[in-house]
Protein backbone atom coordinates (compact mmCIF):
# COMPACT_ATOMS: atom_id res chain seq x y z
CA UNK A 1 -42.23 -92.16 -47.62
CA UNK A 2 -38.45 -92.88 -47.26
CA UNK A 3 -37.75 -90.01 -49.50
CA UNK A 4 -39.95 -87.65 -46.92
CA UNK A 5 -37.67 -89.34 -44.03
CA UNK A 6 -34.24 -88.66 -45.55
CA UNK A 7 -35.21 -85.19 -46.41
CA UNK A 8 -36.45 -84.71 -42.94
CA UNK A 9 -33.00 -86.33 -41.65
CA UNK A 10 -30.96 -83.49 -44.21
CA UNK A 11 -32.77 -80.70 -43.04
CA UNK A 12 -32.16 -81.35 -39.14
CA UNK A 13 -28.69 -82.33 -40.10
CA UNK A 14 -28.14 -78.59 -41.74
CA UNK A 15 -30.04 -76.88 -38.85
CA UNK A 16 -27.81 -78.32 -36.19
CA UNK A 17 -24.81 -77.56 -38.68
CA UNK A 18 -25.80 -73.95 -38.50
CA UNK A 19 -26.66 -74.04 -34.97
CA UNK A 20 -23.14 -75.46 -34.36
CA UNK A 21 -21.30 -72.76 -36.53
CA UNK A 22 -23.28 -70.03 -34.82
CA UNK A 23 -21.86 -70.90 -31.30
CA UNK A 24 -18.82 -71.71 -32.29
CA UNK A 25 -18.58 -68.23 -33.52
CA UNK A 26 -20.11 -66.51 -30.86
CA UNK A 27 -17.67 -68.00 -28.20
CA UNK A 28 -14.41 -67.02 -30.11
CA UNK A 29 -15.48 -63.86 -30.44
CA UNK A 30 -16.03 -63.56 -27.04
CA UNK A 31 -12.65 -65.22 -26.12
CA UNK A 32 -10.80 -62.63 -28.72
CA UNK A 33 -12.58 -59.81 -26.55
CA UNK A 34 -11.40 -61.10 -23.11
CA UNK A 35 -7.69 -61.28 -24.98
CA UNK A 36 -7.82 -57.84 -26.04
CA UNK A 37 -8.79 -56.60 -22.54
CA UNK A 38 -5.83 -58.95 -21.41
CA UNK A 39 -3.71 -57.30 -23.78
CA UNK A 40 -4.66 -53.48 -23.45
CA UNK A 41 -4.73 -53.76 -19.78
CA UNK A 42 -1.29 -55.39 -19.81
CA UNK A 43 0.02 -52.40 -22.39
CA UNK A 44 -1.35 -49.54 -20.21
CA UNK A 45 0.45 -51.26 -17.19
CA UNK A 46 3.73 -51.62 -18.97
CA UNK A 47 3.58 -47.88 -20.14
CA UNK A 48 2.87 -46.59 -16.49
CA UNK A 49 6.04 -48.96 -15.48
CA UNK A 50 7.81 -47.32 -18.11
CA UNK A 51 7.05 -43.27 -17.55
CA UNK A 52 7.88 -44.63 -13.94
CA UNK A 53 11.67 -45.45 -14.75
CA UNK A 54 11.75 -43.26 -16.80
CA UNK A 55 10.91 -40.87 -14.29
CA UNK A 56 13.18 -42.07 -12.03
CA UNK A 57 16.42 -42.51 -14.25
CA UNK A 58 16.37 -38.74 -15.16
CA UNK A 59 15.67 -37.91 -11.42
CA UNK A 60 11.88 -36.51 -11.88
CA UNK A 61 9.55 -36.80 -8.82
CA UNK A 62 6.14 -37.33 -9.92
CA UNK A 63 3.83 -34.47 -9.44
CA UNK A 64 1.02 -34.01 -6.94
CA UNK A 65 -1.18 -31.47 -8.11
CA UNK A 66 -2.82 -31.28 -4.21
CA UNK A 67 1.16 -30.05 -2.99
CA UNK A 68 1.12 -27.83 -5.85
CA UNK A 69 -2.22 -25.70 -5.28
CA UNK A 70 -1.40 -25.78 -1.48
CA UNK A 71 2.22 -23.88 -1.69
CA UNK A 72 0.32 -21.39 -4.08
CA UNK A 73 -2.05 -20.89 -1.42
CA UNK A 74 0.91 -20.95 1.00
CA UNK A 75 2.84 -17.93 -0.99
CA UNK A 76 -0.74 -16.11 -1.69
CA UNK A 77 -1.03 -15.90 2.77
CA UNK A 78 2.56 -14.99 2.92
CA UNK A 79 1.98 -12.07 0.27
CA UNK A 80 -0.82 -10.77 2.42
CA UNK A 81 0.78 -11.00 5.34
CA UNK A 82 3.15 -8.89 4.16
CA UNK A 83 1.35 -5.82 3.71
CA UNK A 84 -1.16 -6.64 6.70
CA UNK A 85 0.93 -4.45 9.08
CA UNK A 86 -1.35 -2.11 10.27
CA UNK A 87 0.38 1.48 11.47
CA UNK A 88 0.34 1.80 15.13
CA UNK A 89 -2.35 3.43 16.87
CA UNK A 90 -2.42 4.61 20.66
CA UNK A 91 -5.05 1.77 22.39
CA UNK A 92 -6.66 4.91 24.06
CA UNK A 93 -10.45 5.75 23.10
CA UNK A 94 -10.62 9.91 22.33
CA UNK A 95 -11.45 11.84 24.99
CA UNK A 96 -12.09 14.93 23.36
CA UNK A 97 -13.27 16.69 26.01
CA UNK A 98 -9.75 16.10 28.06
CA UNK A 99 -7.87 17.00 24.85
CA UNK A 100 -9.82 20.37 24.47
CA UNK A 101 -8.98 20.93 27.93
CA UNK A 102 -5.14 20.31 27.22
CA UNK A 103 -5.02 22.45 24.37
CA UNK A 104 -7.17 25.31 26.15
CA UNK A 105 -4.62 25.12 29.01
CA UNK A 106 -1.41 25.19 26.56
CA UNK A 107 -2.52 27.87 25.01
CA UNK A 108 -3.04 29.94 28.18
CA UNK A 109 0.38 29.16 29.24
CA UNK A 110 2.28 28.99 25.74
CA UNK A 111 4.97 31.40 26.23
CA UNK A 112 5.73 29.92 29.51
CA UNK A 113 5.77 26.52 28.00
CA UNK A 114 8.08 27.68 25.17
CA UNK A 115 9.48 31.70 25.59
CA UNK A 116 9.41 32.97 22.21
CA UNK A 117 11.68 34.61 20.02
CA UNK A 118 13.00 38.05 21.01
CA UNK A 119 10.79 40.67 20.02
CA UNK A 120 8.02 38.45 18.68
CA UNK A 121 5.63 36.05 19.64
CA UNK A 122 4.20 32.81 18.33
CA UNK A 123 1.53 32.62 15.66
CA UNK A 124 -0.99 29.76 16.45
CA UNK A 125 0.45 26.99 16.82
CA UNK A 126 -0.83 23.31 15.76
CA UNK A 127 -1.52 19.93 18.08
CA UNK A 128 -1.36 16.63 17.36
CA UNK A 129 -2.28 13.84 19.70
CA UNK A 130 -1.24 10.31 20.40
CA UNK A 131 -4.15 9.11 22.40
CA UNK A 132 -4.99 12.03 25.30
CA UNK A 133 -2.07 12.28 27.07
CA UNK A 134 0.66 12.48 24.59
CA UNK A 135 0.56 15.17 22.15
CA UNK A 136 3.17 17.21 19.94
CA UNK A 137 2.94 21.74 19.55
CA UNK A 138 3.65 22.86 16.58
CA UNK A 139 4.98 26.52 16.30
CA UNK A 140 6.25 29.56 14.09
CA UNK A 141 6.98 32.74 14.92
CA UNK A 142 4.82 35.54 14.47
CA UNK A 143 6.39 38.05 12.13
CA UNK A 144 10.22 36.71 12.19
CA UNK A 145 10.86 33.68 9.53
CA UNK A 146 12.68 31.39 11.97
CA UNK A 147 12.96 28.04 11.95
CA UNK A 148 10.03 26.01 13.84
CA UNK A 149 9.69 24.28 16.17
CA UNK A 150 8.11 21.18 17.44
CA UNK A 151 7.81 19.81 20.62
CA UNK A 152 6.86 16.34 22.15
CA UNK A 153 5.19 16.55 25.93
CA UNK A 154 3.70 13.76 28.36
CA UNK A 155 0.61 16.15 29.83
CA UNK A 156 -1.06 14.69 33.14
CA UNK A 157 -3.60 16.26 35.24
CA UNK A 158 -2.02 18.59 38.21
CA UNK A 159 -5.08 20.50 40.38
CA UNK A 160 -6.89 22.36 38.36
CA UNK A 161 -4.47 22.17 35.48
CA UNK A 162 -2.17 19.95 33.54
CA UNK A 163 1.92 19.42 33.99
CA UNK A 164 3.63 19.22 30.56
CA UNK A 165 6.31 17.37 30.56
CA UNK A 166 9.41 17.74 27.49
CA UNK A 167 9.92 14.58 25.79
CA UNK A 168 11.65 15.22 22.62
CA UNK A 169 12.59 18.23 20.54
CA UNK A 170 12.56 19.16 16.90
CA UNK A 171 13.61 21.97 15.15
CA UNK A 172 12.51 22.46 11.30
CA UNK A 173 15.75 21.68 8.12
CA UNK A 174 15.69 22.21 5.05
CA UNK A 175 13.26 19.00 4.16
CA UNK A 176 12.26 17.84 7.49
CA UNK A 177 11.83 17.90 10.65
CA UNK A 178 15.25 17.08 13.19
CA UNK A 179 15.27 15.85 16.81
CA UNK A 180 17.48 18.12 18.30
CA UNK A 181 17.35 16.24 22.04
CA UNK A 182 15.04 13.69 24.32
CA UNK A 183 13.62 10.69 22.26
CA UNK A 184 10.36 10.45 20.27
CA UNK A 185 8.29 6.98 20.81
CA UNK A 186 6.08 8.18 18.81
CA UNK A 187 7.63 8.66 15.43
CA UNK A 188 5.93 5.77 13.64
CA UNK A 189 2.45 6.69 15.18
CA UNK A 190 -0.87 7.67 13.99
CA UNK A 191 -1.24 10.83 15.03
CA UNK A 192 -5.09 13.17 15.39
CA UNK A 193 -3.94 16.91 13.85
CA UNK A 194 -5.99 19.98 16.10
CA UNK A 195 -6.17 23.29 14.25
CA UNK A 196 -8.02 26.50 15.31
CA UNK A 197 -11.36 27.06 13.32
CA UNK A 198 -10.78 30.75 13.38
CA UNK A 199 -14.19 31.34 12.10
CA UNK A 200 -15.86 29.04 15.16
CA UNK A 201 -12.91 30.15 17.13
CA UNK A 202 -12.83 26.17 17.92
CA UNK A 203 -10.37 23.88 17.83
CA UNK A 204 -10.92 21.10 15.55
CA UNK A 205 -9.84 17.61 14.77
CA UNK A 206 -8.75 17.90 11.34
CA UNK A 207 -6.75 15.34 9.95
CA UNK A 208 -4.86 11.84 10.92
CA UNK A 209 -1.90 10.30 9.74
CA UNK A 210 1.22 8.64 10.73
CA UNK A 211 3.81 11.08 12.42
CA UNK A 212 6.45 9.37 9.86
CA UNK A 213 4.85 11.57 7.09
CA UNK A 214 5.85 14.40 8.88
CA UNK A 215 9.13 13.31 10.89
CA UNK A 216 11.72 11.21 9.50
């Protein structure tokens, strides 16, 4: 019987022995993980403090990537703006039945508008229009090879007709046209190009561009 009691006694000694060891070694382990947390978290801080210093003894800003993407954007609008510059275009709506009416009336009166050259006459000339009232003849003469010519007027109803009034004057050179007196405000304009259909026998808006093109 004693011998059953002092084995009994061993065996609870050894069990709480184990017991013992096992906790023991579970709670350093856990201590050594809370250390190496302690210790990582303090190394990442010290390397931040460093790249900081270091930053800051060789005169380095630190980067902001927000600052960055928003002067890209910044140069991107100013690149755009740059070739948003539309070409200038008279605020008038066509009225093609006035500007019919202005060239039918021109060409009624074109030799008293502009006499032609001695002994010849003009060959049909060419209108182009900035808005209704503002509008450039083109001419050549007939059979002679001189020089064109190119006129700027202000037109404006007057009774039954129109009054043309001069505003600039071109004659034709060598590679372009040259304002030979009155001033042009119309140079860098988009201007509506009329030519005679000669099978309709009907003048006809044919082309627009900017009077630069054509005048420099």
């Amino acid at each position: 019987m004693q011998n059953d009691q002092n084995s009994g006694g061993k065996t609870e000694v050894i069990i709480a022995i184990i017991v013992l060891l096992v906790i023991t070694t579970s709670f350093v382990a856990y201590k050594k993980g809370i250390f190496s947390q302690l210790i990582g978290s303090k190394q990442s801080s010290s390397v931040k403090t460093n790249n900081n210093t270091n930053a800051l003894l060789n005169n380095e800003l630190p980067v902001n990537n927000n600052e960055n993407e928003e002067g890209i954007a910044n140069e991107v609008d100013e690149s755009e703006e740059d070739f948003s510059d539309e070409e200038k275009r008279s605020p008038e709506k066509a009225n093609e039945s006035l500007r019919q009416g202005i060239i039918s009336y021109a060409m009624s009166n074109l030799n008293k508008l502009v006499p032609p050259p001695k002994g010849d006459k003009w060959d049909i000339p060419i209108f182009y229009f900035v808005g209704n009232n503002n509008v450039y003849l083109e001419l050549y003469g007939y059979d002679t090879e001189l020089t064109g010519l190119k006129l700027l007027y202000k037109v404006e109803r007057e009774g039954n007709g129109f009054k043309f009034t001069e505003l600039a004057r071109y004659k034709e050179g060598k590679e372009d046209w040259v304002l030979t007196s009155g001033n042009d405000s119309f140079s860098d304009y988009v201007i509506e190009e009329y030519d005679l259909n000669e099978d309709t026998n009907k003048w006809e808006k044919t082309d627009e561009f900017t009077d630069e093109s054509i005048i420099e």
